[in-house]
Protein backbone atom coordinates (compact mmCIF):
# COMPACT_ATOMS: atom_id res chain seq x y z
CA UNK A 1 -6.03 10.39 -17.83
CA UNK A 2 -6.15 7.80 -20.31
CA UNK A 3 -6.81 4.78 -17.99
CA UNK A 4 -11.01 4.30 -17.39
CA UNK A 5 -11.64 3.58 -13.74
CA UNK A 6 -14.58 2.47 -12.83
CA UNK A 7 -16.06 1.59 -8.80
CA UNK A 8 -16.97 -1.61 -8.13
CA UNK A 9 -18.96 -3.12 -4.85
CA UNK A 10 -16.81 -6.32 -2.87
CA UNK A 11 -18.02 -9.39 -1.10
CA UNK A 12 -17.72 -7.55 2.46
CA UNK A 13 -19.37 -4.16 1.22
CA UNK A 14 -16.81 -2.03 0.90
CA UNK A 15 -16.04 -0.85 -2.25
CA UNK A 16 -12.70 -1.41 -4.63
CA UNK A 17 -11.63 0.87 -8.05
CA UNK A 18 -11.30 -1.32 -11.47
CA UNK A 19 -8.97 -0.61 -14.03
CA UNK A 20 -10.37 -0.85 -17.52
CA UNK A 21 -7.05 -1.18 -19.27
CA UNK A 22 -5.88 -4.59 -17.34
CA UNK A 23 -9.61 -5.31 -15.87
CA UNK A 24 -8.28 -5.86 -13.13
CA UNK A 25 -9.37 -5.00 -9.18
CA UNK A 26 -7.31 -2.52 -7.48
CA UNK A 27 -8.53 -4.66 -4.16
CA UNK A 28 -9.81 -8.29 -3.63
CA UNK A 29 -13.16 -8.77 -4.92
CA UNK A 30 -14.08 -11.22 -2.14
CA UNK A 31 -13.34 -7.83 0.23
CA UNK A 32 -11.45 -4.88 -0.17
CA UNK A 33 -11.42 -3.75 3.48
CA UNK A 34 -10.70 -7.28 4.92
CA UNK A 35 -7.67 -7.28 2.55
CA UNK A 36 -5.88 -4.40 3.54
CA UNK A 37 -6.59 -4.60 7.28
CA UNK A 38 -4.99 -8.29 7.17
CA UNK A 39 -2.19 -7.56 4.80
CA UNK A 40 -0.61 -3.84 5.53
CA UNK A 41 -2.06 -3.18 8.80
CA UNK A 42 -1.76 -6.46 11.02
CA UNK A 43 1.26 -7.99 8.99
CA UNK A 44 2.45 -4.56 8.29
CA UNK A 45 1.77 -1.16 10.16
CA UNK A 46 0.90 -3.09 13.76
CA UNK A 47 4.37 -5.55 13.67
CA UNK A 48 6.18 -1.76 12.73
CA UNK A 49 4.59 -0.07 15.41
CA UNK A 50 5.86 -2.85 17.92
CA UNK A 51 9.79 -2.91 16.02
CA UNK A 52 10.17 0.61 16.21
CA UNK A 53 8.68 2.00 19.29
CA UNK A 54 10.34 4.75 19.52
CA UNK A 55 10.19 6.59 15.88
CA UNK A 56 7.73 7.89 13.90
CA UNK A 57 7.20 5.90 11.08
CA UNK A 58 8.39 6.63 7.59
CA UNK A 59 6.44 3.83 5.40
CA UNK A 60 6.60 3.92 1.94
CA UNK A 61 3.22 2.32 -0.38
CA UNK A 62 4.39 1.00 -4.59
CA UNK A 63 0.35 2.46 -5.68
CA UNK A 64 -1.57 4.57 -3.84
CA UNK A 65 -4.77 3.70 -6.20
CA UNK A 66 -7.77 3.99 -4.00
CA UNK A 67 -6.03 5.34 -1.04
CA UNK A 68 -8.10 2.29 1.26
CA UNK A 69 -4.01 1.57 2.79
CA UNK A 70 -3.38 5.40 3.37
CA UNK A 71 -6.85 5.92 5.14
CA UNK A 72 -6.46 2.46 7.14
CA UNK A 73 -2.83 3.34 8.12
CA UNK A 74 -3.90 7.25 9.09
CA UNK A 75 -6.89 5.68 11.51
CA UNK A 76 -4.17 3.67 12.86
CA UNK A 77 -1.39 6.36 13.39
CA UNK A 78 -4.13 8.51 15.31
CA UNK A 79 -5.53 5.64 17.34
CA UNK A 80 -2.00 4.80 18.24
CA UNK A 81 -0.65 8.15 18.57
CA UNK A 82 2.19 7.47 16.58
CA UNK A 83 3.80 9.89 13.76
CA UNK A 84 3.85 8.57 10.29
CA UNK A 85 4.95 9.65 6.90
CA UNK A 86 3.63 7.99 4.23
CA UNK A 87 5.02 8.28 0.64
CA UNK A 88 3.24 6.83 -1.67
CA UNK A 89 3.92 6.83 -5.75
CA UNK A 90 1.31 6.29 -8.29
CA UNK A 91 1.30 6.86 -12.25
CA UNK A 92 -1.97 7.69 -12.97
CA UNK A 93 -4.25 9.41 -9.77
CA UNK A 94 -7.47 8.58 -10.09
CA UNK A 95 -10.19 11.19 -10.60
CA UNK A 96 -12.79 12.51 -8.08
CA UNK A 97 -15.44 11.44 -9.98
CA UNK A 98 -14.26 7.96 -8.98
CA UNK A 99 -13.03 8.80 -5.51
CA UNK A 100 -15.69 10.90 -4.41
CA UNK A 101 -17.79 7.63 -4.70
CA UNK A 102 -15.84 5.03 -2.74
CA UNK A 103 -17.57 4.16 0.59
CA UNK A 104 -14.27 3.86 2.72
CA UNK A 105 -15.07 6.59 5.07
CA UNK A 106 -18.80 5.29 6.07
CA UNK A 107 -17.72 1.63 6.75
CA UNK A 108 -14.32 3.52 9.04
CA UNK A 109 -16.39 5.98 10.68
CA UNK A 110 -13.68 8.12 9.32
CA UNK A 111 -13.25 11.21 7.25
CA UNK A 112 -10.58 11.97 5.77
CA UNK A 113 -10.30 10.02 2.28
CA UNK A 114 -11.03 13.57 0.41
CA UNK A 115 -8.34 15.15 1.63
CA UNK A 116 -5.76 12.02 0.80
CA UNK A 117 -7.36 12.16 -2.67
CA UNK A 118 -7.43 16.10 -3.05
CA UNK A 119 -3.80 16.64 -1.34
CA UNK A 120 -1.59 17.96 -4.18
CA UNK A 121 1.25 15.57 -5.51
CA UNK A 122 5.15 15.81 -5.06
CA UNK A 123 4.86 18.07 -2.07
CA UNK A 124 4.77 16.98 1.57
CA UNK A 125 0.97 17.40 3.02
CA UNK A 126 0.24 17.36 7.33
CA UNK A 127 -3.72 15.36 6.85
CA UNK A 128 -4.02 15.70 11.09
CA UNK A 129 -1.28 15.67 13.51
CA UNK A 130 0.08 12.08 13.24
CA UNK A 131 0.03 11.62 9.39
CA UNK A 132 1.84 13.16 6.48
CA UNK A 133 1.07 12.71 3.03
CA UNK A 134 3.75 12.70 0.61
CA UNK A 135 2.04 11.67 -2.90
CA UNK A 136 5.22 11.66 -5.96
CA UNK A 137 3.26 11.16 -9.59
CA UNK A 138 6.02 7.92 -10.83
CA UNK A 139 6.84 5.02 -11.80
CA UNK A 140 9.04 2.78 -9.42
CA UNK A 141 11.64 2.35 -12.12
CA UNK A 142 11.77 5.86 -11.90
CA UNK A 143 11.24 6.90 -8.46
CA UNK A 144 14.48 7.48 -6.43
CA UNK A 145 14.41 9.20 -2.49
CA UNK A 146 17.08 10.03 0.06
CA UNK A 147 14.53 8.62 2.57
CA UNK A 148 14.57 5.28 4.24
CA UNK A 149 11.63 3.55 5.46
CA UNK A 150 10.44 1.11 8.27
CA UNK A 151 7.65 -0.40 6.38
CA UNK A 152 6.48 -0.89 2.15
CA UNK A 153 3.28 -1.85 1.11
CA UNK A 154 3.89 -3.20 -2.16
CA UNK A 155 0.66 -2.88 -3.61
CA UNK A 156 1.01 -3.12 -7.45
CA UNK A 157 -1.23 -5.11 -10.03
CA UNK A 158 -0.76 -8.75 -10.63
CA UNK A 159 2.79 -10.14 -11.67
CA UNK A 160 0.41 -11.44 -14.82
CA UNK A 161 -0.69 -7.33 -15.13
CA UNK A 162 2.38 -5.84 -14.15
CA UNK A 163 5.23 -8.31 -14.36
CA UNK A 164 7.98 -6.06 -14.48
CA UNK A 165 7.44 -4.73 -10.81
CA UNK A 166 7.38 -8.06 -9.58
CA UNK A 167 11.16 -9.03 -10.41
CA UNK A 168 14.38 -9.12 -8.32
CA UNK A 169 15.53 -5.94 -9.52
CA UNK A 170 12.73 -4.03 -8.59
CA UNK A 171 12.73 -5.48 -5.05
CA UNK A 172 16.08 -5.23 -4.25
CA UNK A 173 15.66 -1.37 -4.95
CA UNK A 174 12.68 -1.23 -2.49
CA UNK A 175 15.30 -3.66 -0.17
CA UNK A 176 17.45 -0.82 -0.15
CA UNK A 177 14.72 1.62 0.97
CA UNK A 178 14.11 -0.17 3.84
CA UNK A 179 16.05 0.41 7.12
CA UNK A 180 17.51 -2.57 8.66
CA UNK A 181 14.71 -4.62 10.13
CA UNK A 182 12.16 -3.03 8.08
CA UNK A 183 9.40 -4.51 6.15
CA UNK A 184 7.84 -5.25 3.11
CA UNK A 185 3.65 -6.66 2.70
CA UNK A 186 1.73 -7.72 -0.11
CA UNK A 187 -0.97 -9.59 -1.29
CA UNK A 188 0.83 -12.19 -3.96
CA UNK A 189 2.60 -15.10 -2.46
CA UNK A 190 3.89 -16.79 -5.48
CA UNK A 191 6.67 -18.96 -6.10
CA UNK A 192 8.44 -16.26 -8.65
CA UNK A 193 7.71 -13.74 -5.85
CA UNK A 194 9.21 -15.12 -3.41
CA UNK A 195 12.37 -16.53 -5.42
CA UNK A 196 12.72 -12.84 -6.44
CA UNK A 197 12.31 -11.54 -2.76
CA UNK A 198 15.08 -13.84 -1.83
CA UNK A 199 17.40 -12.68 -4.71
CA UNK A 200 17.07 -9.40 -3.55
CA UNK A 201 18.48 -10.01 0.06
CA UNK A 202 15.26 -10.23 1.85
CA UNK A 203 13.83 -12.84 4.42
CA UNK A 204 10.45 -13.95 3.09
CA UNK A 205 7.75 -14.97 5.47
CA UNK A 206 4.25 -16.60 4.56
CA UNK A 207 1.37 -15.86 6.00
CA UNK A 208 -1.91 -16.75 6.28
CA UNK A 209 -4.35 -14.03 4.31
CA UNK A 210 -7.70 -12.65 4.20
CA UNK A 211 -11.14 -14.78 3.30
CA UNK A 212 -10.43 -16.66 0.37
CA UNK A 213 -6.46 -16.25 0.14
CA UNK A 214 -4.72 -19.18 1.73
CA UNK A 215 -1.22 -17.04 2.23
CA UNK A 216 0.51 -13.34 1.72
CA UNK A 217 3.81 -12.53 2.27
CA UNK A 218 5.95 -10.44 4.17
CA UNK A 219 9.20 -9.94 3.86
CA UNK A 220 12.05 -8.72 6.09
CA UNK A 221 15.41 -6.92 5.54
CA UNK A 222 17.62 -8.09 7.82
């Protein structure tokens, strides 16, 4: 791996990965945990659960990184009882060293970040018996699936980092992804984000985010 990755301590304790290349957080330094419960799990996973009561959920995540939104969304699945599937597509998997030092599991009272880490890519893994695991080693431009989803967490670095995955191409290929009424989270609510959301077919709601991050977005496929 060429990327260094280093572990880095947030504002609410819980810890967040840093990329050396970009230097940039894979979470919000003012709270990893707070981030990803308000963003993919309460404008994301919950709102899901309630659309599509009566399917497991196929949910697709752009970064798997430090696998905070798998582990959140797995807690979820088994406190709900509900089936889900989670695909998730990264380019460069970060190394145990890294993972193996993340707190996620102690602040969760959970245990299973290890095994989201140590599953083995491109093959479909059962991590208990409401969550599957399907990790593909990719770049979006690249990826392609057969699948259709209820529910993306686009989770990617910046649009300054990374502004290629932030443009109206790129979402309209995650638009048609989605089933209809399915839905798309992330943490950037900017003007080019949006305008690019709305090129791509989809119905773009703001909403107010975590401590220190006036609005997200969420966006809709109609």
């Amino acid at each position: 791996m060429s990327t260094t990755i280093r572990v880095a301590m947030t504002a609410d304790g819980s810890h967040t990965l840093v990329n050396g290349d970009f230097e940039k957080s894979y979470h919000s330094v003012y709270g990893a945990l707070q981030e990803s419960q308000r963003v993919y799990i309460e404008l994301g996973l919950l709102p899901a659960f309630e659309r599509f009561p009566a399917n497991p959920i196929t949910l697709f995540e752009m970064g798997f990184g430090s696998g905070l939104n798998a582990l959140l969304t797995l807690r979820e699945a088994e406190q709900h009882q509900r089936p889900v599937h989670y695909v998730a597509i990264d380019t460069d998997p970060v190394p145990s060293s890294e993972t193996q030092q993340l707190n996620f599991d102690q602040l969760l009272g959970t245990h299973h970040l290890d095994a989201l880490h140590e599953a083995p890519w491109n093959t479909v893994v059962a991590i208990t018996p409401y969550f599957t695991l399907e990790k593909r080693q990719s770049r979006l431009q690249d990826f392609d699936t057969d699948q259709r989803f209820h529910l993306v967490y686009f989770d990617a670095f910046s649009p300054t980092s990374q502004p290629e995955l932030w443009e109206a191409d790129m979402f309209g290929k995650l638009a048609g992804f989605l089933l209809p009424g399915g839905l798309l989270t992330t943490y950037c609510s900017k003007s080019v984000v949006q305008r690019a959301m709305r090129t791509a077919g989809l119905t773009v709601e703001k909403h107010s985010g975590p401590h220190y991050k006036r609005n997200v977005l969420r966006a809709v496929k109609s």
